[in-house]
N, C-alpha and C. Protein backbone atom coordinates (compact mmCIF):
# COMPACT_ATOMS: atom_id res chain seq x y z
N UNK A 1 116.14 103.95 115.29
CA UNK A 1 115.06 102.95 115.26
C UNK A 1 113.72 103.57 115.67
N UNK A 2 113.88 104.13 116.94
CA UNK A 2 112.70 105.20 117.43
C UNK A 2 111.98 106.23 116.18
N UNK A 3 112.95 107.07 115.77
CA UNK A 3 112.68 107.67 114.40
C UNK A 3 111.95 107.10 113.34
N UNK A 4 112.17 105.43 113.05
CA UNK A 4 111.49 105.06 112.06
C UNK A 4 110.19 104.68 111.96
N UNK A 5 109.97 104.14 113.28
CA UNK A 5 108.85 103.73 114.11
C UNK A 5 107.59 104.83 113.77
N UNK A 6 108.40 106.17 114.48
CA UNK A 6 107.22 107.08 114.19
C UNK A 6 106.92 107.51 113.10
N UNK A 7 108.37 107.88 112.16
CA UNK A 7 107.85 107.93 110.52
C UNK A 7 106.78 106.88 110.13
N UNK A 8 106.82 105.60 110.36
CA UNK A 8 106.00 104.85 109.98
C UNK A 8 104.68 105.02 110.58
N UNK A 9 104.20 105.26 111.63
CA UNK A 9 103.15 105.78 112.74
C UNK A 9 102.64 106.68 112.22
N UNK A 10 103.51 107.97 111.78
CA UNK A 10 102.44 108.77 110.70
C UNK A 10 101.98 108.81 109.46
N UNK A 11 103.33 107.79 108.63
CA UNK A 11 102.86 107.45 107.28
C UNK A 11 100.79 107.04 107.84
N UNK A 12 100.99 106.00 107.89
CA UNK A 12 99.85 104.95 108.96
C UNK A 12 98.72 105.97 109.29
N UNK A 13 98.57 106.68 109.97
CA UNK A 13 97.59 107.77 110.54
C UNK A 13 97.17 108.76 109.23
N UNK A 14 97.94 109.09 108.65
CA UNK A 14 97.87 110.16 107.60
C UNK A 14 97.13 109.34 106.29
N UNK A 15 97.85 107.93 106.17
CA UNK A 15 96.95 107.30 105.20
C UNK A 15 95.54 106.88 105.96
N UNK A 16 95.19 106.73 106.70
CA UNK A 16 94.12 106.58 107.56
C UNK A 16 93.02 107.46 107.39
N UNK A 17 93.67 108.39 107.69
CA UNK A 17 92.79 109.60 107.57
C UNK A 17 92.75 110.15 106.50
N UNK A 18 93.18 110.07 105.31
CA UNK A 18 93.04 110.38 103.97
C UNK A 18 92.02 109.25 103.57
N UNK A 19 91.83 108.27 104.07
CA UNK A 19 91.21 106.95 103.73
C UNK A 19 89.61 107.25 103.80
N UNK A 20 89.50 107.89 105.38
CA UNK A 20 88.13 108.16 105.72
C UNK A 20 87.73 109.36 105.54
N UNK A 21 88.44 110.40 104.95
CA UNK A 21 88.01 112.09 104.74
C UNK A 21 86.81 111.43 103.34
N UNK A 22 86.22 112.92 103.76
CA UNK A 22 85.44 112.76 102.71
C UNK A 22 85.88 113.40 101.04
N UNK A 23 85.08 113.14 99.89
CA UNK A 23 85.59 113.27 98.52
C UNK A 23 84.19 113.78 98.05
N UNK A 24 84.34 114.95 97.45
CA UNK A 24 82.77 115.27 96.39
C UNK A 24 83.01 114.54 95.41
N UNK A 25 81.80 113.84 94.91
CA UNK A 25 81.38 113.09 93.99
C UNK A 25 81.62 113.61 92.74
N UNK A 26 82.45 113.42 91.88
CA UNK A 26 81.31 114.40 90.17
C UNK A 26 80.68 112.98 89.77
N UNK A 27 80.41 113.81 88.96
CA UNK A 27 78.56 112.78 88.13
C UNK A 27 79.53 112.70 87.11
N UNK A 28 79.28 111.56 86.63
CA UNK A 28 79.53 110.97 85.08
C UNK A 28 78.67 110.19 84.44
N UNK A 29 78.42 109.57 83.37
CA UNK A 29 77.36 108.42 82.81
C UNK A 29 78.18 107.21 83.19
N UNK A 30 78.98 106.89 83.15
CA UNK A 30 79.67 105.92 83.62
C UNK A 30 80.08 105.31 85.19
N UNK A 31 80.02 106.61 86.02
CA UNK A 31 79.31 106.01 87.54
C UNK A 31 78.22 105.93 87.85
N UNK A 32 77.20 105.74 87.06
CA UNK A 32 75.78 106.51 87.40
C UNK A 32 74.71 105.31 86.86
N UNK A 33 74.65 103.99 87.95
CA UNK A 33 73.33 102.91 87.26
C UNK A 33 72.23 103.74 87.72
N UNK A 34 71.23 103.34 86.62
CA UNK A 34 69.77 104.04 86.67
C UNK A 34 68.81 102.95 87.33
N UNK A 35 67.78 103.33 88.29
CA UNK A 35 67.16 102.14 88.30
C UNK A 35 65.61 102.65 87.92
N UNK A 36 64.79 101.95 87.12
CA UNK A 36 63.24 102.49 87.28
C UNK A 36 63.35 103.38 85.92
N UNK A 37 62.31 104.03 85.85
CA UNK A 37 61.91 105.00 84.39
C UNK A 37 62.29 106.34 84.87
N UNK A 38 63.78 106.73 84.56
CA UNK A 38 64.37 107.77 84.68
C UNK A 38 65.33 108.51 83.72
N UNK A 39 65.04 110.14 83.56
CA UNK A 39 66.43 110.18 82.78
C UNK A 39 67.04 111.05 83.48
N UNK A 40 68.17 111.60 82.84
CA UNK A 40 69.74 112.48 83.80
C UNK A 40 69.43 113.01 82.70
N UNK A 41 70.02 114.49 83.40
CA UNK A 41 71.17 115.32 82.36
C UNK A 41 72.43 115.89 84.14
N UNK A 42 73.37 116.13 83.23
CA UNK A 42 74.69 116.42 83.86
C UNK A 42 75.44 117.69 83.34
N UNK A 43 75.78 118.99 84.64
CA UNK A 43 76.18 120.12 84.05
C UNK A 43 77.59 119.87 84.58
N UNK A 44 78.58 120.39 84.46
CA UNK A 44 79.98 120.21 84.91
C UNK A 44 80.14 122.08 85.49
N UNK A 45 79.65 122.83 85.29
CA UNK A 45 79.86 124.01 85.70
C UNK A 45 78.58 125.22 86.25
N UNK A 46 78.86 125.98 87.22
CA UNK A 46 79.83 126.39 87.88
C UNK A 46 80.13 125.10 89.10
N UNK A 47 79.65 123.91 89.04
CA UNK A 47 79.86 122.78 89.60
C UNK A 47 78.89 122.14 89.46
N UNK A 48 79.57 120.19 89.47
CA UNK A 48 78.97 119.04 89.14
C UNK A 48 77.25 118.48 89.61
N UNK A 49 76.67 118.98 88.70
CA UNK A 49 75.53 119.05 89.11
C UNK A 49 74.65 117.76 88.37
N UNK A 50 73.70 116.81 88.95
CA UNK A 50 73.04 115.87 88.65
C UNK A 50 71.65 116.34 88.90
N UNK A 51 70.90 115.94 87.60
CA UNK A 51 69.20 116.25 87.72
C UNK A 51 68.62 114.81 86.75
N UNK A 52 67.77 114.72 87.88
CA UNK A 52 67.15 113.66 87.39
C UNK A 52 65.71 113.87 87.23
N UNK A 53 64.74 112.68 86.61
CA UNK A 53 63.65 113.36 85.75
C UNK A 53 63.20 112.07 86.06
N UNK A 54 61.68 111.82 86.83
CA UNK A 54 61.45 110.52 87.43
C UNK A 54 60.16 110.73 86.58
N UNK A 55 59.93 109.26 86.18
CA UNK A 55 58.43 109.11 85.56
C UNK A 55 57.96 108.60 86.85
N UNK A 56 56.30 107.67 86.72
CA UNK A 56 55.58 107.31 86.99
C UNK A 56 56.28 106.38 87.75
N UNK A 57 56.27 106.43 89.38
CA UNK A 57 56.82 105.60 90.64
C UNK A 57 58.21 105.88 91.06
N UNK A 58 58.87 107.05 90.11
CA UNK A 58 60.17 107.40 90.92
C UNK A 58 61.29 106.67 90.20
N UNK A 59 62.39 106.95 90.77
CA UNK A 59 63.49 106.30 89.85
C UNK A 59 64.69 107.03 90.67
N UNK A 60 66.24 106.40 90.59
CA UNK A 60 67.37 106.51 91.52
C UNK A 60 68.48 106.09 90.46
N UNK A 61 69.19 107.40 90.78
CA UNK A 61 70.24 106.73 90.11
C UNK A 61 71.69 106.58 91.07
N UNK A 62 72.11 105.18 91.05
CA UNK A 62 72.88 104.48 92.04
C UNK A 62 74.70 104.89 91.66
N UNK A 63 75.30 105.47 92.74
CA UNK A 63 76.36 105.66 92.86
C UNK A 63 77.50 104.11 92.73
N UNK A 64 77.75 103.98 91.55
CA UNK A 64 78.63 102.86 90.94
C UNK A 64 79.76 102.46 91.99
N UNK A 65 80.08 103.16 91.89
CA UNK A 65 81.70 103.60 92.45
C UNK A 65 81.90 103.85 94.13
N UNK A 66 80.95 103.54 94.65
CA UNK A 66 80.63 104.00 96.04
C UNK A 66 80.08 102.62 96.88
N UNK A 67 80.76 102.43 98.30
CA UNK A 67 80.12 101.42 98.69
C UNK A 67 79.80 102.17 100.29
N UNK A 68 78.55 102.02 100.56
CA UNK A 68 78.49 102.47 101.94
C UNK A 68 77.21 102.11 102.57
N UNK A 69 77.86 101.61 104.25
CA UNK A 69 76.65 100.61 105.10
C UNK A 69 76.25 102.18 106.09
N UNK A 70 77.49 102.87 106.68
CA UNK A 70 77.51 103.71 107.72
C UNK A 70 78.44 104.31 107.92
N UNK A 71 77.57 105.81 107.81
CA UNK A 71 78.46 106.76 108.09
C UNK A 71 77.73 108.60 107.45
N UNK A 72 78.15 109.25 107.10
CA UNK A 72 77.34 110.56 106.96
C UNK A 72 77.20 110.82 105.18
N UNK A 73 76.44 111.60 105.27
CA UNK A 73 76.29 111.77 103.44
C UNK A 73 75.27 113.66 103.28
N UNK A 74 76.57 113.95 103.07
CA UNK A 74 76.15 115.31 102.89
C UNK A 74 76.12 115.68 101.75
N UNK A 75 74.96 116.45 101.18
CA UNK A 75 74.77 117.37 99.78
C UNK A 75 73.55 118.31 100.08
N UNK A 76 73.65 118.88 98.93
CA UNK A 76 72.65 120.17 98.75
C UNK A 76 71.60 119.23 97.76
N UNK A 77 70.37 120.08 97.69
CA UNK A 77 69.66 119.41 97.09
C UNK A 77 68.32 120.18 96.22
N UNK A 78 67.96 120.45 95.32
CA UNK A 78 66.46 121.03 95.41
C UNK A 78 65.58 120.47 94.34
N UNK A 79 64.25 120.91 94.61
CA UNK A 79 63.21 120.26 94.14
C UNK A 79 62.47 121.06 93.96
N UNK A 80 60.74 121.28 94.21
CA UNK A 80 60.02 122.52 93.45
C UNK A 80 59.26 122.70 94.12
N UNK A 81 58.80 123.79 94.44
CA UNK A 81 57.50 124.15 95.16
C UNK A 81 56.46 123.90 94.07
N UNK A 82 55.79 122.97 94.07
CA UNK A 82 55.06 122.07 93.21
C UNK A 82 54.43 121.20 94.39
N UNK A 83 53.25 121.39 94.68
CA UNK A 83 52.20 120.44 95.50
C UNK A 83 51.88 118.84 95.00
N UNK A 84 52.37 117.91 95.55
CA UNK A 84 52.63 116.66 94.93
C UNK A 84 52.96 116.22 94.31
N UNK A 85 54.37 117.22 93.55
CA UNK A 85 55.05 116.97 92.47
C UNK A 85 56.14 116.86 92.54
N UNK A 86 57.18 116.90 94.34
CA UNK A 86 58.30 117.61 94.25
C UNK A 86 58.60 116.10 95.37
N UNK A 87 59.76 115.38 95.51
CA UNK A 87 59.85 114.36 96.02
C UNK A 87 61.47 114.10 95.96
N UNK A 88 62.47 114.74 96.41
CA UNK A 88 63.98 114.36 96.18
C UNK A 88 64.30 113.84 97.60
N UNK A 89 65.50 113.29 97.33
CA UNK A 89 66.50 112.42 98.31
C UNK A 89 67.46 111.70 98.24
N UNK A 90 67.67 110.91 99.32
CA UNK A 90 68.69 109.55 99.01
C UNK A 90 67.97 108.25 99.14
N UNK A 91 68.69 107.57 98.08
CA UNK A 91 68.47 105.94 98.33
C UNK A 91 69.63 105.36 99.56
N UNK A 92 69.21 104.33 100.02
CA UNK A 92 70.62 103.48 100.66
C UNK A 92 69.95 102.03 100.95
N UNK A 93 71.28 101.62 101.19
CA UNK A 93 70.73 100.21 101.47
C UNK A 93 70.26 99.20 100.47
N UNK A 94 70.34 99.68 98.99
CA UNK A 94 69.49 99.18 97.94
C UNK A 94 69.85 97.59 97.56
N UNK A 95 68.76 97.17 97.78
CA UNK A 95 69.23 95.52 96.99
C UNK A 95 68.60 95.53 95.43
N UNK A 96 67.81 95.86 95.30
CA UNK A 96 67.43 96.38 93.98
C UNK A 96 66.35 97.17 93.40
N UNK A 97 65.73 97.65 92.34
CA UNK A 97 65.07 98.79 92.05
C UNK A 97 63.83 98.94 93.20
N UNK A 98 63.42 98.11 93.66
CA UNK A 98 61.93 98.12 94.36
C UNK A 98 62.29 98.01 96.14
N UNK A 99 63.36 97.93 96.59
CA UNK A 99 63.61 97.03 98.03
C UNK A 99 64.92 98.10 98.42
N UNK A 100 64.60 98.90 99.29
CA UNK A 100 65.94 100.08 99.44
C UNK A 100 65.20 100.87 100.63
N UNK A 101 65.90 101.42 101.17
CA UNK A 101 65.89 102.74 102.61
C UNK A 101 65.93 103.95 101.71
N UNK A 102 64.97 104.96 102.43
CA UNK A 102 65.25 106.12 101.69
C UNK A 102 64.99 107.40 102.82
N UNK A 103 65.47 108.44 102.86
CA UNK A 103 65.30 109.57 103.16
C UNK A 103 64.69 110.82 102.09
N UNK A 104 63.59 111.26 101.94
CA UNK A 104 63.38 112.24 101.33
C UNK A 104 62.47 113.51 101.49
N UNK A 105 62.73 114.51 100.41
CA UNK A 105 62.01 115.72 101.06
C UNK A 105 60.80 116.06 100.41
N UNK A 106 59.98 116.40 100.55
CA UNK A 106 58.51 117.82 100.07
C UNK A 106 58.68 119.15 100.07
N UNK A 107 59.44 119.28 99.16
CA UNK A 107 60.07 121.26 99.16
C UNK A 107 58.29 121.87 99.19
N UNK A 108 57.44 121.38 98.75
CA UNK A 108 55.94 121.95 98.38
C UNK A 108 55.70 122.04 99.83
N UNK A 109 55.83 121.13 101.11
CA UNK A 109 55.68 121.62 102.35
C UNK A 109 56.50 121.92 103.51
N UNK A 110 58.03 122.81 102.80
CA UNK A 110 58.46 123.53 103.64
C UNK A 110 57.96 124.79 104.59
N UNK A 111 56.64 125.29 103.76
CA UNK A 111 56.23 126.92 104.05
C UNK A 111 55.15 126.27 104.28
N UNK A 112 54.48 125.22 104.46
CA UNK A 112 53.09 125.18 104.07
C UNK A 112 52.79 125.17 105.90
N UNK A 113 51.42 125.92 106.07
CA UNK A 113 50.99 126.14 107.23
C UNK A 113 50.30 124.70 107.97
N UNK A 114 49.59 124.02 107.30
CA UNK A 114 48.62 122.67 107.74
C UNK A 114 49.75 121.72 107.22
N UNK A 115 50.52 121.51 106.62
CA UNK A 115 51.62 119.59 105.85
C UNK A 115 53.01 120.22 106.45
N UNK A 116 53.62 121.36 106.97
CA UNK A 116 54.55 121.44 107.68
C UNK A 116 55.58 120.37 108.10
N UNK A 117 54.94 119.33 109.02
CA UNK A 117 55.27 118.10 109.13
C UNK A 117 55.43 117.17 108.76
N UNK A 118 55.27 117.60 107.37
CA UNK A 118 55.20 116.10 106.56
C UNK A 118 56.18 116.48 105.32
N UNK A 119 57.32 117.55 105.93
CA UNK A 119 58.37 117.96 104.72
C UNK A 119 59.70 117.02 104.26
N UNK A 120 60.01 116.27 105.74
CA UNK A 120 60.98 115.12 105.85
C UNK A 120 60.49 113.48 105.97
N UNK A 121 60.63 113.06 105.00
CA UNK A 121 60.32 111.55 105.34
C UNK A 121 61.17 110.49 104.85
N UNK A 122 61.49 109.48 106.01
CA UNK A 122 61.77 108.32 105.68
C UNK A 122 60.98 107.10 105.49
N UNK A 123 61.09 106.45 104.71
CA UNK A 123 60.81 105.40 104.23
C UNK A 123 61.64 103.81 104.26
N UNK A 124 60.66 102.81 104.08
CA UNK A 124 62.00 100.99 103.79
C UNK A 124 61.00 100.70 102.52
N UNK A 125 61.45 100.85 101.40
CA UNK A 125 60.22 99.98 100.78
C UNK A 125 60.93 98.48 100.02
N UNK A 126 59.78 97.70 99.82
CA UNK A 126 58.58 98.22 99.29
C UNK A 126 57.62 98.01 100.90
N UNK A 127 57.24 97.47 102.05
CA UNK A 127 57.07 97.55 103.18
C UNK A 127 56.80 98.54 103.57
N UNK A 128 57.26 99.25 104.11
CA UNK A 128 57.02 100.63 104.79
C UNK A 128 57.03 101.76 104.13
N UNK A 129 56.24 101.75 103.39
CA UNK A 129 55.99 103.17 102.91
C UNK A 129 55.23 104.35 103.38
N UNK A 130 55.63 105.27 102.55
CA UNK A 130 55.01 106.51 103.50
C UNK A 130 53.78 106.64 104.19
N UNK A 131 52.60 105.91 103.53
CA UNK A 131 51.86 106.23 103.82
C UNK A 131 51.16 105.31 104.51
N UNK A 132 51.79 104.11 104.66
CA UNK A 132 51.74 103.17 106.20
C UNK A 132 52.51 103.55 106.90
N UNK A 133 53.44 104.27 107.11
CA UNK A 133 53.48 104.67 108.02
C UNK A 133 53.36 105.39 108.58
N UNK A 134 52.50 106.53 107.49
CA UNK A 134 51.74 107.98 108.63
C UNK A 134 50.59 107.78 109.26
N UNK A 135 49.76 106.28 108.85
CA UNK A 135 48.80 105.91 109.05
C UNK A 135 48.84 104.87 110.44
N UNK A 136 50.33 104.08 110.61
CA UNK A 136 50.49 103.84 111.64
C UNK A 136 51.37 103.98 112.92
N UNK A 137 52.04 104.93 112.64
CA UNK A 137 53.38 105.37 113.02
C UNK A 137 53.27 107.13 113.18
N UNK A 138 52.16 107.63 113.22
CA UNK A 138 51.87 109.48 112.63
C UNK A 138 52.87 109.94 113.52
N UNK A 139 53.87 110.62 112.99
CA UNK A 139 54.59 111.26 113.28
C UNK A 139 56.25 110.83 113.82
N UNK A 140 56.55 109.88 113.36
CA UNK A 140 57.49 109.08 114.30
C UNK A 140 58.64 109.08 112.65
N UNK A 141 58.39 108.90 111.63
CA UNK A 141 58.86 108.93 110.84
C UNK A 141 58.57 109.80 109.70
N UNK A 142 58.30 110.95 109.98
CA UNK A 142 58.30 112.19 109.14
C UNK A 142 58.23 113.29 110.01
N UNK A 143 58.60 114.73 109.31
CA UNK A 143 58.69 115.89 110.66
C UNK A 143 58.75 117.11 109.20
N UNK A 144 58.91 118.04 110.42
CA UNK A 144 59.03 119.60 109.78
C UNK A 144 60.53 119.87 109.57
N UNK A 145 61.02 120.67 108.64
CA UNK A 145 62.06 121.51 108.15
C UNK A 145 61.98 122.37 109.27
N UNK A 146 62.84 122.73 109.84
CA UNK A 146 62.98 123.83 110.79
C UNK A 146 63.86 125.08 109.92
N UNK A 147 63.09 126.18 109.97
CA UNK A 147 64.14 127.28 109.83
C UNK A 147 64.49 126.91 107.81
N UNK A 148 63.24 126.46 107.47
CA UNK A 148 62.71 125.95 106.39
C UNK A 148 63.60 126.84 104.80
N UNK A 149 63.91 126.18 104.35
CA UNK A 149 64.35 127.17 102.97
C UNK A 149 63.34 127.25 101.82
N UNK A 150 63.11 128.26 100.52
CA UNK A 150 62.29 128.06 100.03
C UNK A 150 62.29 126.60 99.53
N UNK A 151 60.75 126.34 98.84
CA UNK A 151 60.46 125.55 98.46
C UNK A 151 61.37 125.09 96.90
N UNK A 152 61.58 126.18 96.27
CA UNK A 152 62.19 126.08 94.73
C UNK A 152 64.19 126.51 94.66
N UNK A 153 64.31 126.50 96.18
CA UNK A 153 65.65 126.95 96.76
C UNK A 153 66.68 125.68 96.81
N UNK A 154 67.82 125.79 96.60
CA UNK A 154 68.78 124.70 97.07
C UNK A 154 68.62 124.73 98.62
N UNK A 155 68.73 123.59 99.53
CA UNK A 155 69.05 123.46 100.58
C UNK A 155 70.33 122.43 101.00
N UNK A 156 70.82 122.69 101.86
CA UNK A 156 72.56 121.79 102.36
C UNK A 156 72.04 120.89 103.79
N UNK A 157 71.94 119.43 103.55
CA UNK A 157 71.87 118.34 104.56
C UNK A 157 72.74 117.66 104.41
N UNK A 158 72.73 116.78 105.89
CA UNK A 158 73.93 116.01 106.02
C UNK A 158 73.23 114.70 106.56
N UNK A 159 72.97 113.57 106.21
CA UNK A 159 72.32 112.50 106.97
C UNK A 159 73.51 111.71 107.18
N UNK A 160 73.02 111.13 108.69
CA UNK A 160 73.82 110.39 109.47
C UNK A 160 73.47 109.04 109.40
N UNK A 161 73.72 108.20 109.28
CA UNK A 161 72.87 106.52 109.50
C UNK A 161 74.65 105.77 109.98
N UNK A 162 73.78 104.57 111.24
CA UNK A 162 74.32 104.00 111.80
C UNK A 162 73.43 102.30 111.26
N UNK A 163 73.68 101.28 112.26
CA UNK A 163 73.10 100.29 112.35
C UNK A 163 71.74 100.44 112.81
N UNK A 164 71.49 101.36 113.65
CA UNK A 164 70.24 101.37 114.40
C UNK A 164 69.32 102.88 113.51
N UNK A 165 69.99 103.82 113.63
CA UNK A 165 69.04 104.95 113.29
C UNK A 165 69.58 105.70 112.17
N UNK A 166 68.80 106.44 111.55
CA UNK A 166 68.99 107.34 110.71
C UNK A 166 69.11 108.70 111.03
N UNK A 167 69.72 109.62 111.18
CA UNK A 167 68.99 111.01 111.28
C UNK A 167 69.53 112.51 110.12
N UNK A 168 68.71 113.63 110.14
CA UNK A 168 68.92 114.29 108.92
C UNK A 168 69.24 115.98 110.06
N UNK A 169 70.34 116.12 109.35
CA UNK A 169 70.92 117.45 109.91
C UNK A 169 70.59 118.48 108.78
N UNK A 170 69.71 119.81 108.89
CA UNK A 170 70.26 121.19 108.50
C UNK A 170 72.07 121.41 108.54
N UNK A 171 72.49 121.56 107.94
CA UNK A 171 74.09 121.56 107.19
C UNK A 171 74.35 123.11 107.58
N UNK A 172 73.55 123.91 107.47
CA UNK A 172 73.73 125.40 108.18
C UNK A 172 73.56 126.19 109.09
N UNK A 173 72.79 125.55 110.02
CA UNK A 173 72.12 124.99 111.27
C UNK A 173 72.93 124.48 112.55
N UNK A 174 72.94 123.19 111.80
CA UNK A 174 73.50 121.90 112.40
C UNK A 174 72.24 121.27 112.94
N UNK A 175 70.98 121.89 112.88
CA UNK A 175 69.35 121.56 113.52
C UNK A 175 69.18 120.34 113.49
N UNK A 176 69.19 119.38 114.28
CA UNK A 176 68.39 117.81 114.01
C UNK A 176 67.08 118.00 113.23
N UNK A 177 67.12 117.71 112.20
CA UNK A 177 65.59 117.69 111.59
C UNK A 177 64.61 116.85 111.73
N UNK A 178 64.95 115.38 111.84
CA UNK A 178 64.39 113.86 112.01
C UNK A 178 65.63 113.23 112.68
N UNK A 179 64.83 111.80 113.34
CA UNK A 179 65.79 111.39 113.76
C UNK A 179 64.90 109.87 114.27
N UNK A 180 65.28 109.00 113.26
CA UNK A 180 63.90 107.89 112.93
C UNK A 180 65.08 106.17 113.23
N UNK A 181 64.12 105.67 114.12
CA UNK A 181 64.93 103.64 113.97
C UNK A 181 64.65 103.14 112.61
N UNK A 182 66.05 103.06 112.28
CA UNK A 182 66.05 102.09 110.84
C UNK A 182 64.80 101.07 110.88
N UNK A 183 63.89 100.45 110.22
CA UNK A 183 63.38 99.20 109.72
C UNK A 183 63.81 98.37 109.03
N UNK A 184 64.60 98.93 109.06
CA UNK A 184 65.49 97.18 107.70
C UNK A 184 67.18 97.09 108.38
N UNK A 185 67.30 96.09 108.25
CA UNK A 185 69.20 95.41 108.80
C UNK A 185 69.64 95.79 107.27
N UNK A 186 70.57 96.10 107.66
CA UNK A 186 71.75 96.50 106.65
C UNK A 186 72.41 95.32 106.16
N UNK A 187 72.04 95.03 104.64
CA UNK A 187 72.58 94.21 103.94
C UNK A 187 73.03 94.46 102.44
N UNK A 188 73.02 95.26 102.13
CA UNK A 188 73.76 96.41 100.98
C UNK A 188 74.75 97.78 100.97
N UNK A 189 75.72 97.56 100.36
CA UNK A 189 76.26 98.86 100.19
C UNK A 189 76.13 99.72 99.40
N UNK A 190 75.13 99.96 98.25
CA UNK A 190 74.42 100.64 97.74
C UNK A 190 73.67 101.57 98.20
N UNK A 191 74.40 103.22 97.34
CA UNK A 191 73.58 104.13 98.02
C UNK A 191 73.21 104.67 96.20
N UNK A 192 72.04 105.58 96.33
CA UNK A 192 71.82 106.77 95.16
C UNK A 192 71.25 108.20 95.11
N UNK A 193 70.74 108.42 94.29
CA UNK A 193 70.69 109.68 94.40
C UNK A 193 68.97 109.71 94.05
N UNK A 194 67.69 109.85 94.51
CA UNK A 194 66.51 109.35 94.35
C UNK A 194 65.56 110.61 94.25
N UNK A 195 64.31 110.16 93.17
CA UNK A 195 63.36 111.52 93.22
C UNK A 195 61.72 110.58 92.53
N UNK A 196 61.37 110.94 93.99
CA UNK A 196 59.79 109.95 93.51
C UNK A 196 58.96 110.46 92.12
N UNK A 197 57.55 109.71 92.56
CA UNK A 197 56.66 109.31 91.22
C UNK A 197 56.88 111.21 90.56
N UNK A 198 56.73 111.02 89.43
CA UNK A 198 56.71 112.51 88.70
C UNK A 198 57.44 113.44 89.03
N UNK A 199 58.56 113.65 89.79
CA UNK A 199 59.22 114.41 90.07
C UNK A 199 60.63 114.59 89.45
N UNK A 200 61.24 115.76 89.83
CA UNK A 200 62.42 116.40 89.04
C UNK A 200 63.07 116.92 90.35
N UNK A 201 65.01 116.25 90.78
CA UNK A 201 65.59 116.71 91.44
C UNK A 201 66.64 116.87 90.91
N UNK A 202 67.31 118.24 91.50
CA UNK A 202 68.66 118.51 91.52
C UNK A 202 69.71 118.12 92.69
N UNK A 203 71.02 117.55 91.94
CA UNK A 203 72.00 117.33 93.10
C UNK A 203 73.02 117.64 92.67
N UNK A 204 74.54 118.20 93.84
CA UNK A 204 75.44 118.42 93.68
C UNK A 204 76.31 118.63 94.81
N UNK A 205 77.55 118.67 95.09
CA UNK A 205 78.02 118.36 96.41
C UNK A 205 77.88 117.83 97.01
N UNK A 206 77.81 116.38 97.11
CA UNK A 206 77.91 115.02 97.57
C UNK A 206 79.25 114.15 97.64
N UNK A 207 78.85 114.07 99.28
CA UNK A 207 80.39 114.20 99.95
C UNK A 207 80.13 112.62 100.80
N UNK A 208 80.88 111.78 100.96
CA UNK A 208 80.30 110.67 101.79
C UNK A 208 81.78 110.07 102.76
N UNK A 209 81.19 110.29 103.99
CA UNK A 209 82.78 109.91 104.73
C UNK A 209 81.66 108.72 105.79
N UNK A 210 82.38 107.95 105.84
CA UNK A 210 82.55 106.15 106.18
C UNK A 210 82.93 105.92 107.72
């Protein structure tokens, strides 16, 4: 009887923990809603790679198949050393194309000597956007890349979000990069894959454990 107990105890734990490990994503057209004036292309080799191509105000394309309030979301990511042209990240939280949480980067001011600080930013829009809140908030919700990779380079992050805060880890590091109080209550499980006005991002290795 003892014996079965624990067979069952680890069935239980083992499915548990297979439950909450994390899974890399592949990209397909069929998990992949678009929101905004965007297009994809999708490589399958030497791994599953997503690039997206944002017109005029940005555009996200939303992980179908994925539901998540809290918990970590790690991938690599790159964008361009391009001065106001380079804008990748994550969506979360999304209720729909205009109204979403975002984390994103400025590969153009990883190296840069004077915008340094202004390489990581979070955002709630449509509300809090970047630039209310550098205007009222300077510095509280954007920061520097530490230990910075190039600008036109893949880089590996891991963002953390809870109920209360957000924060963005160097993945090779482990460096706290930011580490910002949510503005919006969590009322979506919608996350995506996001790259502002005129910009072009790459993604791949996107891993999300709950």
């Amino acid at each position: 009887m003892k014996t079965n107990i624990l067979i069952a105890n680890a069935i239980f734990i083992a499915t548990l923990l297979t439950s909450c490990s994390d899974k890399e994503i592949r990209f397909d057209n069929e998990n992949l809603q678009l929101a905004n004036n965007i297009e994809i292309s999708i490589t399958e080799k030497p791994e599953s790679t997503l690039k997206l191509i944002a017109k005029p105000l940005g555009g996200m394309a939303i992980l179908k198949n994925v539901k998540f309030n809290n918990g970590t979301i790690d991938l690599e990511l790159k964008g361009e050393n391009n001065p106001g042209k380079s804008f990748v990240g994550i969506a979360f939280n999304i209720q729909n194309d205009s109204t979403y949480e975002s984390i994103y980067f400025r590969p153009f001011n990883f190296e840069s000597k004077e915008k340094k600080g202004n390489a990581i930013q979070y955002i709630s829009q449509p509300k809090n956007t970047w630039s209310y809140l550098r205007k009222n908030f300077k510095g509280q919700y954007e920061s520097e890349y530490i230990n910075a990779p190039s600008g036109d380079d893949w880089f590996s992050i891991s963002v953390k979000i809870d109920s209360q805060n957000v924060s963005v880890y160097d993945k090779k590091s482990n460096i706290e990069l930011l580490k910002a109080k949510r503005l919006e209550k969590q009322v979506s499980e919608k996350v995506g894959l996001w790259t502002g006005n005129n910009s072009k991002g790459e993604f791949r290795k996107v891993t999300i454990l709950k």
